[in-house]
PDB file of N, CA and C in Angstrom:
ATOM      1  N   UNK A   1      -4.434 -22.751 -21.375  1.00  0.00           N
ATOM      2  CA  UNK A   1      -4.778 -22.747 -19.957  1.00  0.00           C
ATOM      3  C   UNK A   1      -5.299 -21.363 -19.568  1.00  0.00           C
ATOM      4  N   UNK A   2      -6.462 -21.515 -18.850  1.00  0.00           N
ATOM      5  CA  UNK A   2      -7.118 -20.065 -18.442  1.00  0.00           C
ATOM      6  C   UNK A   2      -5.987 -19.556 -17.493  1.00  0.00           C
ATOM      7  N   UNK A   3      -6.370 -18.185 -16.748  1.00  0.00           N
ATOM      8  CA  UNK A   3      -5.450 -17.649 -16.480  1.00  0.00           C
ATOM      9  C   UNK A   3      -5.762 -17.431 -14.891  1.00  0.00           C
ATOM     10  N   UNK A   4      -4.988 -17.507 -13.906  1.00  0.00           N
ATOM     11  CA  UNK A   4      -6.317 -17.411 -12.367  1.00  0.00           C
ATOM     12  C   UNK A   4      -5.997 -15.871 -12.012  1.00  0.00           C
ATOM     13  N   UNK A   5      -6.569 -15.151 -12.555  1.00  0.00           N
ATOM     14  CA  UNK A   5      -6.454 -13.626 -11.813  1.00  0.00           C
ATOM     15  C   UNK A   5      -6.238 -13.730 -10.687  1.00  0.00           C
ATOM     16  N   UNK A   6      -6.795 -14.291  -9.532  1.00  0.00           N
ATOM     17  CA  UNK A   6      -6.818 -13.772  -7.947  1.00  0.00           C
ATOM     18  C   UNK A   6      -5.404 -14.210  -8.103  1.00  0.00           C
ATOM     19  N   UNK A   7      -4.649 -15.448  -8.279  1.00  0.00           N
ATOM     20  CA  UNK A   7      -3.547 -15.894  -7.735  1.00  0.00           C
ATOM     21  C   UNK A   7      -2.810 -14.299  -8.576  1.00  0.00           C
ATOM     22  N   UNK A   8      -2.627 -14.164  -9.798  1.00  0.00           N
ATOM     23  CA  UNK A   8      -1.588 -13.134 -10.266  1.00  0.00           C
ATOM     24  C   UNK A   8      -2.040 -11.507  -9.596  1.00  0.00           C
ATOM     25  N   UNK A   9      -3.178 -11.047  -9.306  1.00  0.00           N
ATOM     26  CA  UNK A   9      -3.443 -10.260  -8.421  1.00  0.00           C
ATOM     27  C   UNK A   9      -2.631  -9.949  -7.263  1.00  0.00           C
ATOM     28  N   UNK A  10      -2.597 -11.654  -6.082  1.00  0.00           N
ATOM     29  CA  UNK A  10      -1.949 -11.288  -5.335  1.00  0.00           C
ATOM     30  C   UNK A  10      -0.494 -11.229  -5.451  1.00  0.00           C
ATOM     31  N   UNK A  11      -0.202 -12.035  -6.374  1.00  0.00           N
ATOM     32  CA  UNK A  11       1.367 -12.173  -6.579  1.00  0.00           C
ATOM     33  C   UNK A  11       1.746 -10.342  -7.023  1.00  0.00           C
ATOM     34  N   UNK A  12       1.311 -10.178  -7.973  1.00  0.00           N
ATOM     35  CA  UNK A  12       1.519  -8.763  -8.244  1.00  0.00           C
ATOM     36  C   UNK A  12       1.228  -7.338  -6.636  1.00  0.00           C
ATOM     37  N   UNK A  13       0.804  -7.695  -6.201  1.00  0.00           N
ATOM     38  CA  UNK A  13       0.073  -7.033  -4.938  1.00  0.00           C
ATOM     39  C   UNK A  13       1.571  -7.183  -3.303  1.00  0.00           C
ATOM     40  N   UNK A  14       1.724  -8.538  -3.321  1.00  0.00           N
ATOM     41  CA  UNK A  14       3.044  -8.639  -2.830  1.00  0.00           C
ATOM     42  C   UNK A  14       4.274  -8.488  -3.135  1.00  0.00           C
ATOM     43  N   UNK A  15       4.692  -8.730  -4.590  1.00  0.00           N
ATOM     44  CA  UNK A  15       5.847  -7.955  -5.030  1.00  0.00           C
ATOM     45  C   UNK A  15       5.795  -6.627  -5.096  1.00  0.00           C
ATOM     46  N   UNK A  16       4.718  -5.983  -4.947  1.00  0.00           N
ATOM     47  CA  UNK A  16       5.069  -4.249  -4.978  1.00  0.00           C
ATOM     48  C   UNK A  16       5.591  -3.937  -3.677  1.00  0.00           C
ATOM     49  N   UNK A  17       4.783  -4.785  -2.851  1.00  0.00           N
ATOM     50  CA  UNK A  17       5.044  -4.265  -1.079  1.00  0.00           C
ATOM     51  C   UNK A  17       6.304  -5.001  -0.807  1.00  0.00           C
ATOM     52  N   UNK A  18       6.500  -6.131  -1.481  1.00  0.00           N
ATOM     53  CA  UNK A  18       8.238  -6.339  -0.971  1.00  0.00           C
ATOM     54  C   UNK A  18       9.232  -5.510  -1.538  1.00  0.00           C
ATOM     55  N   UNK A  19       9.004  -5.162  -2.745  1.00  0.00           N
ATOM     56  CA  UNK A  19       9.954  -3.847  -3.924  1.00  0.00           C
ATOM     57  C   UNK A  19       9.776  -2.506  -2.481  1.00  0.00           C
ATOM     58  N   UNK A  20       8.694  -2.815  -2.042  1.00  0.00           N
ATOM     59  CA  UNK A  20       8.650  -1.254  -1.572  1.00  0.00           C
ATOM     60  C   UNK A  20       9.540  -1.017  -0.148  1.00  0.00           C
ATOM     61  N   UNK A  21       9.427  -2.411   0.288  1.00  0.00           N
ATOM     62  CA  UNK A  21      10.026  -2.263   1.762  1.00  0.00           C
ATOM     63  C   UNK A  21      11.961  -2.935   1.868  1.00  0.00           C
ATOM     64  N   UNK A  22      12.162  -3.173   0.273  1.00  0.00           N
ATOM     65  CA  UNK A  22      13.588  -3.507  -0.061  1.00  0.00           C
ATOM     66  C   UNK A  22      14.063  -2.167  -0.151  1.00  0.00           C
ATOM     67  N   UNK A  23      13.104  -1.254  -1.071  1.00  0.00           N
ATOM     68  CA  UNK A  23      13.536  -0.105  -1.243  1.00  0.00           C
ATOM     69  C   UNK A  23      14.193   0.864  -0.097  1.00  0.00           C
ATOM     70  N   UNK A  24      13.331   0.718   0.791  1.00  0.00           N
ATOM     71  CA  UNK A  24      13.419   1.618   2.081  1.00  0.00           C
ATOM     72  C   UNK A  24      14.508   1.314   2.928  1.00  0.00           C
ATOM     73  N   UNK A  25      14.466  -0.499   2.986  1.00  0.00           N
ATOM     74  CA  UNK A  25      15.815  -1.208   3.637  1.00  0.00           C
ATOM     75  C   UNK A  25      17.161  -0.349   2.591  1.00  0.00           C
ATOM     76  N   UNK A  26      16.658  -0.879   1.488  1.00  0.00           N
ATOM     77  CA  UNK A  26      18.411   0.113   1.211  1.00  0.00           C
ATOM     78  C   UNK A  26      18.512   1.935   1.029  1.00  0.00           C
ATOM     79  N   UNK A  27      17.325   2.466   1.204  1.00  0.00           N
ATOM     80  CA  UNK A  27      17.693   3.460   1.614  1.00  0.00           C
ATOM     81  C   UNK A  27      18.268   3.959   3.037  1.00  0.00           C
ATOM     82  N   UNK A  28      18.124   3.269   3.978  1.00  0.00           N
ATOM     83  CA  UNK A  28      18.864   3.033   5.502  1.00  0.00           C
ATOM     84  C   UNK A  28      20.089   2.544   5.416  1.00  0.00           C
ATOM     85  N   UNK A  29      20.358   1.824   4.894  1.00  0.00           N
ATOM     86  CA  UNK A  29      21.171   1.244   4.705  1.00  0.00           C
ATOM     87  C   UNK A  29      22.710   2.402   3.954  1.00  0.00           C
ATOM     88  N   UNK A  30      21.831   2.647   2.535  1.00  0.00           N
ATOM     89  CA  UNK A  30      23.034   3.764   2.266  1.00  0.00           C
ATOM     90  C   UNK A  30      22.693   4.815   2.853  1.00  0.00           C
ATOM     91  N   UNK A  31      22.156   5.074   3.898  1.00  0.00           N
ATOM     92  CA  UNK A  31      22.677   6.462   4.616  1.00  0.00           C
ATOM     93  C   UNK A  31      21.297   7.485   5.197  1.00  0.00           C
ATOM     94  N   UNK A  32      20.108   6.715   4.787  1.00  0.00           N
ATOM     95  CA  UNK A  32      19.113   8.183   4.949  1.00  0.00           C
ATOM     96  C   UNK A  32      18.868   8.154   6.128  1.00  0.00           C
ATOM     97  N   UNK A  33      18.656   9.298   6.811  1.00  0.00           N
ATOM     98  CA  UNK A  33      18.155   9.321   8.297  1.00  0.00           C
ATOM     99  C   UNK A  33      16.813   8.554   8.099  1.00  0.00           C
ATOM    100  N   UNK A  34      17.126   7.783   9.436  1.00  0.00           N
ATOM    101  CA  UNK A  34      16.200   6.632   9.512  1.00  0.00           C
ATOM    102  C   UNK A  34      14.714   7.496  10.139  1.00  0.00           C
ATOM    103  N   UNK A  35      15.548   8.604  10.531  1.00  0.00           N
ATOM    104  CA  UNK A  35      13.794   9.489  11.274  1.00  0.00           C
ATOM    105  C   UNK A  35      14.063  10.632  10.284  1.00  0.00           C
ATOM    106  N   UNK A  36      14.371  10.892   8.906  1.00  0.00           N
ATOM    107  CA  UNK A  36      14.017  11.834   8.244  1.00  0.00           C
ATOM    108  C   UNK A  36      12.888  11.782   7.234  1.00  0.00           C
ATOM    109  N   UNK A  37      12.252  12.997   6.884  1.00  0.00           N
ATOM    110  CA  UNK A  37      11.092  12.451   6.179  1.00  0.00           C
ATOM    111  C   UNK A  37      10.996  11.938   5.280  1.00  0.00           C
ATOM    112  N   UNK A  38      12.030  11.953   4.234  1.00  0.00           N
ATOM    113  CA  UNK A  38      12.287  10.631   3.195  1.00  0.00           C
ATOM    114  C   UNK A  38      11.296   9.241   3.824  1.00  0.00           C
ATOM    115  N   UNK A  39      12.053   8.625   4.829  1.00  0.00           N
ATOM    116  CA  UNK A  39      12.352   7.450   5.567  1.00  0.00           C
ATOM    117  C   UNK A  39      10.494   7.521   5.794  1.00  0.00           C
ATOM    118  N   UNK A  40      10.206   8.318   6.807  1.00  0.00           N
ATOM    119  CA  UNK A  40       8.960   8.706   7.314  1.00  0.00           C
ATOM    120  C   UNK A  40       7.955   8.210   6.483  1.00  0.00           C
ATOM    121  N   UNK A  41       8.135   9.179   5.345  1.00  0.00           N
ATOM    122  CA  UNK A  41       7.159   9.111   4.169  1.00  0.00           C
ATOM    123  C   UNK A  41       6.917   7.509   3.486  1.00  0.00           C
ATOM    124  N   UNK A  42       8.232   7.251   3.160  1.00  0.00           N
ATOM    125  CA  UNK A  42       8.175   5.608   2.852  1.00  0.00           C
ATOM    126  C   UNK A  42       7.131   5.022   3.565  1.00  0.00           C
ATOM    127  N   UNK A  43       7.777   4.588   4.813  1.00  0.00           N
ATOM    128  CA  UNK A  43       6.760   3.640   5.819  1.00  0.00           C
ATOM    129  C   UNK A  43       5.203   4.333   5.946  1.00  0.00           C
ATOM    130  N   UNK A  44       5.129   5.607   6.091  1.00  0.00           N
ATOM    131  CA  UNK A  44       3.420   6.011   5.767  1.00  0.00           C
ATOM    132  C   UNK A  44       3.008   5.159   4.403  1.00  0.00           C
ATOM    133  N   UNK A  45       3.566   5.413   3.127  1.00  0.00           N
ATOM    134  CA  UNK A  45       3.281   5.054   2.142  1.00  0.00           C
ATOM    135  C   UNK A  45       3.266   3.383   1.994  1.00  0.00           C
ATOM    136  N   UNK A  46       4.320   2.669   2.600  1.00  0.00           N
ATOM    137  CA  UNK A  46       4.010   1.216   2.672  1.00  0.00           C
ATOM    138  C   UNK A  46       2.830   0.804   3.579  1.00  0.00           C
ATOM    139  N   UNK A  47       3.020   1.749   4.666  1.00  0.00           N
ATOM    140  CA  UNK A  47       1.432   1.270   5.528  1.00  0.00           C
ATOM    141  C   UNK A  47       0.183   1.619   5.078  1.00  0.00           C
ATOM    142  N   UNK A  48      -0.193   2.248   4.230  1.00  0.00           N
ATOM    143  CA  UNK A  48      -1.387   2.791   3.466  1.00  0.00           C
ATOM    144  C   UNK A  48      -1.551   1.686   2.318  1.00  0.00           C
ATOM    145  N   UNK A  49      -0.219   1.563   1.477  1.00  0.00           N
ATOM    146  CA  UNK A  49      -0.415   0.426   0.531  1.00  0.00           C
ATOM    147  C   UNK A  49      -0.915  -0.647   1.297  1.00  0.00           C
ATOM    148  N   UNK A  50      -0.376  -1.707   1.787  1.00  0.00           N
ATOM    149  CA  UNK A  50      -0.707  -2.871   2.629  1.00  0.00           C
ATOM    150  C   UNK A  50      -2.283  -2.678   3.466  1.00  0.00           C
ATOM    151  N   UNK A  51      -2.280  -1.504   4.034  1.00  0.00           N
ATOM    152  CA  UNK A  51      -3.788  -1.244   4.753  1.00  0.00           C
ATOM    153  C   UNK A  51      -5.054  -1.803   3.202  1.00  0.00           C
ATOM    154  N   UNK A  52      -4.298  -0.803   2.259  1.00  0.00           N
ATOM    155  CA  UNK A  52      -5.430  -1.277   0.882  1.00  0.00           C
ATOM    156  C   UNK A  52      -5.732  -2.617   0.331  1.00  0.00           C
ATOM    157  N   UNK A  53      -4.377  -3.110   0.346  1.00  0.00           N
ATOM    158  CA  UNK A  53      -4.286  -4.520  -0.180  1.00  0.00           C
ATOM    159  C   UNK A  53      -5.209  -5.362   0.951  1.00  0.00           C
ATOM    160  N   UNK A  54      -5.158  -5.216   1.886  1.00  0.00           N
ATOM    161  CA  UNK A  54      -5.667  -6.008   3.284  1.00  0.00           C
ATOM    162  C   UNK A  54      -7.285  -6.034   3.079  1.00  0.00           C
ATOM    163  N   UNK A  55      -7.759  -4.758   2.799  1.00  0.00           N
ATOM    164  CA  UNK A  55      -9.176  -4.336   2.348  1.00  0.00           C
ATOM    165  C   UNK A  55      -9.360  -5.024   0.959  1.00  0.00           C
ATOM    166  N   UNK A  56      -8.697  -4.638   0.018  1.00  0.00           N
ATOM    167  CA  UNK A  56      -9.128  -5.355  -1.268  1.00  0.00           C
ATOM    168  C   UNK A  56      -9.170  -6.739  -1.084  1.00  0.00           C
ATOM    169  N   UNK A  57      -7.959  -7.205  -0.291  1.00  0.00           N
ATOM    170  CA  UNK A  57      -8.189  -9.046  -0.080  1.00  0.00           C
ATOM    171  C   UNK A  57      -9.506  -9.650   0.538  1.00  0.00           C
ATOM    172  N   UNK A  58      -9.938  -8.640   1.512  1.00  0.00           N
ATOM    173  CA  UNK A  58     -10.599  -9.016   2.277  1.00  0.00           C
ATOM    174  C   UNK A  58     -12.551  -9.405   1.360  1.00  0.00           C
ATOM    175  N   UNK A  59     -11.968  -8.115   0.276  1.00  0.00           N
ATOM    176  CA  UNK A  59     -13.614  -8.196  -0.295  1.00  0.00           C
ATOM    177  C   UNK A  59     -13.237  -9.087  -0.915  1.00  0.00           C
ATOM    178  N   UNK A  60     -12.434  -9.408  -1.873  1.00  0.00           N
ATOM    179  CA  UNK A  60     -11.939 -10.514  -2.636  1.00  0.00           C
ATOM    180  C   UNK A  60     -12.858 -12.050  -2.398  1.00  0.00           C
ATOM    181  N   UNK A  61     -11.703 -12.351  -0.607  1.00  0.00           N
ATOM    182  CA  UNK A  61     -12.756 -13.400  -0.366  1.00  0.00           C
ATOM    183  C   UNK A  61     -13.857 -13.473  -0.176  1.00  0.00           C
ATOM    184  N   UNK A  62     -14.548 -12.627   0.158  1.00  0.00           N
ATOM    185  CA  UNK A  62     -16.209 -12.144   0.207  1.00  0.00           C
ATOM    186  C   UNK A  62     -16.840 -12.404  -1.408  1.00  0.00           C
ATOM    187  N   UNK A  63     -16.139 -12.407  -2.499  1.00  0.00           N
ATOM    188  CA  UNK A  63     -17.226 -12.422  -4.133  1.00  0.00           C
ATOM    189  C   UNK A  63     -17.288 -13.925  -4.325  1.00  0.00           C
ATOM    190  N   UNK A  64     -17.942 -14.088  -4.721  1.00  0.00           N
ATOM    191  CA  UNK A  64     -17.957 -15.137  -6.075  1.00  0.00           C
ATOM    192  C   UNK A  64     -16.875 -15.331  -6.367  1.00  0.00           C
ATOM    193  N   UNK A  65     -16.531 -16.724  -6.736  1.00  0.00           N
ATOM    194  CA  UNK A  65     -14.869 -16.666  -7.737  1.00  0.00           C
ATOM    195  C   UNK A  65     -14.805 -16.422  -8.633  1.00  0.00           C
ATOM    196  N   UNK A  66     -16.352 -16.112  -9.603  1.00  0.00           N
ATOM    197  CA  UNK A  66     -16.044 -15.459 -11.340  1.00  0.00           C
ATOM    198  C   UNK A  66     -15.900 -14.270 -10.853  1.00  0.00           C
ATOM    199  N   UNK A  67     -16.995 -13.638  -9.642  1.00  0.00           N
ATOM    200  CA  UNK A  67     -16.458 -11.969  -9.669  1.00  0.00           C
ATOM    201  C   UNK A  67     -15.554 -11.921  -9.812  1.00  0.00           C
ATOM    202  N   UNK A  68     -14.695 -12.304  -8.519  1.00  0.00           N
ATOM    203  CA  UNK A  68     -13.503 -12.135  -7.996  1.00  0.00           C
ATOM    204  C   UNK A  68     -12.077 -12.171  -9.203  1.00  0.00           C
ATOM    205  N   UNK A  69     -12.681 -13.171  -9.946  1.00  0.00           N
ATOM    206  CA  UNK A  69     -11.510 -13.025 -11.296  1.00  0.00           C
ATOM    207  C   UNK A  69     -11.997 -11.989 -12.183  1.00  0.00           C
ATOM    208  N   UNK A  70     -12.799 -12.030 -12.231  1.00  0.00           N
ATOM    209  CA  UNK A  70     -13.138 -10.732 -12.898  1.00  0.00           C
ATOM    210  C   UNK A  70     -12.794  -9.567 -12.606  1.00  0.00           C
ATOM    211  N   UNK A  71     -12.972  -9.257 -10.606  1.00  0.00           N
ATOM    212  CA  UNK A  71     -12.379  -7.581 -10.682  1.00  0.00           C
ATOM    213  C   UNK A  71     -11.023  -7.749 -10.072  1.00  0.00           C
ATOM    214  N   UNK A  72     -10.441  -9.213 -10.354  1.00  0.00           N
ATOM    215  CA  UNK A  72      -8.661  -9.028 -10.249  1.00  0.00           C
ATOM    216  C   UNK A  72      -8.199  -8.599 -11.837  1.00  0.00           C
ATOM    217  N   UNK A  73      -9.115  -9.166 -12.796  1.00  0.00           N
ATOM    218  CA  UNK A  73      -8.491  -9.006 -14.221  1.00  0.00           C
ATOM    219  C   UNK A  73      -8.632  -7.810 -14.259  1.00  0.00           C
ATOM    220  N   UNK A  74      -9.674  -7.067 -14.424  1.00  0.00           N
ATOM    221  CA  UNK A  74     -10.037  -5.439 -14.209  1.00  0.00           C
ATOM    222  C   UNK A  74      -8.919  -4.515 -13.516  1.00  0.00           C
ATOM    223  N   UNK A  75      -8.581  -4.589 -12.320  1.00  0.00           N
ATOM    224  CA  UNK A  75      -7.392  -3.994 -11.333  1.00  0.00           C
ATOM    225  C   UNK A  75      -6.235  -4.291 -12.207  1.00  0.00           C
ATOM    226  N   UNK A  76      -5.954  -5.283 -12.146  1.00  0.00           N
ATOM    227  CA  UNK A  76      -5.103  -5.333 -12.877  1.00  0.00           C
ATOM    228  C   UNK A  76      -4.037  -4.733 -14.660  1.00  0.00           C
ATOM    229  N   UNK A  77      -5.575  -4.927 -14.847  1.00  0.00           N
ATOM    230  CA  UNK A  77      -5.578  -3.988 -16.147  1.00  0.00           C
ATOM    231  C   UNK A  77      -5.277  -2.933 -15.811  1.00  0.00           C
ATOM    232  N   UNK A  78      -5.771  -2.357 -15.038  1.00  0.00           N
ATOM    233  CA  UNK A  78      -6.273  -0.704 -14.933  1.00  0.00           C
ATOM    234  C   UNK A  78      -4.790  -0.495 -14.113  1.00  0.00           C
ATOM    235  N   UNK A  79      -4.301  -0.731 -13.626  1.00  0.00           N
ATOM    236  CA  UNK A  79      -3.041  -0.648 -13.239  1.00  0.00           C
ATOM    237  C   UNK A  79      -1.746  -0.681 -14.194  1.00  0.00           C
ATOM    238  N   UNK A  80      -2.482  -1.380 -15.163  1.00  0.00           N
ATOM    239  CA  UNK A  80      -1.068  -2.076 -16.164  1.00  0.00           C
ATOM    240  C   UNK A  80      -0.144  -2.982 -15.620  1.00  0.00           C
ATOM    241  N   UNK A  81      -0.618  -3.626 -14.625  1.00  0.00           N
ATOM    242  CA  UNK A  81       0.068  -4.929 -14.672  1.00  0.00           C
ATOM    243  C   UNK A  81       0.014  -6.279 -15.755  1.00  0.00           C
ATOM    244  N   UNK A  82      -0.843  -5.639 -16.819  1.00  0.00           N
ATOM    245  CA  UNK A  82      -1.416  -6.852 -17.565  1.00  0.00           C
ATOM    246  C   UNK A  82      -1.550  -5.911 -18.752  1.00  0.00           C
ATOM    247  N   UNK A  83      -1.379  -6.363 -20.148  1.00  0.00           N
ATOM    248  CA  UNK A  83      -2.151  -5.722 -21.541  1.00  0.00           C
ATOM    249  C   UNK A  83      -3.138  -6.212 -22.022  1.00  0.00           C
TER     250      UNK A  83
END
C-alpha cells in the first residue's frame, strides 16, 4: 500500500503542537510561573509553530496532490520524521 504523505504530514505536524502545549500544561502545573519567561517563551514558540503549520497547510491545499505528496514526503524527510 502506497503511503499518503499529506495525511502523515499532518498527523506528525499535530502531534508536535499537542506534545508542545502538554508540555507547557505540565510545566504550570508543577510550578513555573505562569508569567515567567520559561512559560512566555513556550507559548511564543507554540504560536510561531502553529502560525507555520497554518501557512504550510494552507499552500498544501493550493498544489497538486502529487506535489503535495511529494513536498510532505520531502519535509518530512528533512525533518526526520521518516528514513
Amino acid at each position: 500500500m502506497k503511503n499518503d504523505w499529506i495525511e502523515l504530514w499532518f498527523a506528525d505536524k499535530t502531534s508536535i503542537i499537542n506534545t508542545m502545549r502538554n508540555n507547557l500544561a505540565s510545566d504550570v502545573k508543577a510550578g513555573y510561573d505562569p508569567n515567567g519567561h520559561s512559560i512566555r517563551k513556550q507559548i511564543v514558540d507554540i504560536e510561531e509553530y502553529e502560525s507555520q503549520f497554518n501557512r504550510d497547510a494552507d499552500r498544501i491545499k493550493e498544489m497538486d496532490p502529487g506535489k503535495a505528496q511529494h513536498w510532505c514526503y520531502i519535509d518530512l524527510k528533512k525533518r526526520g520524521a521518516i528514513s
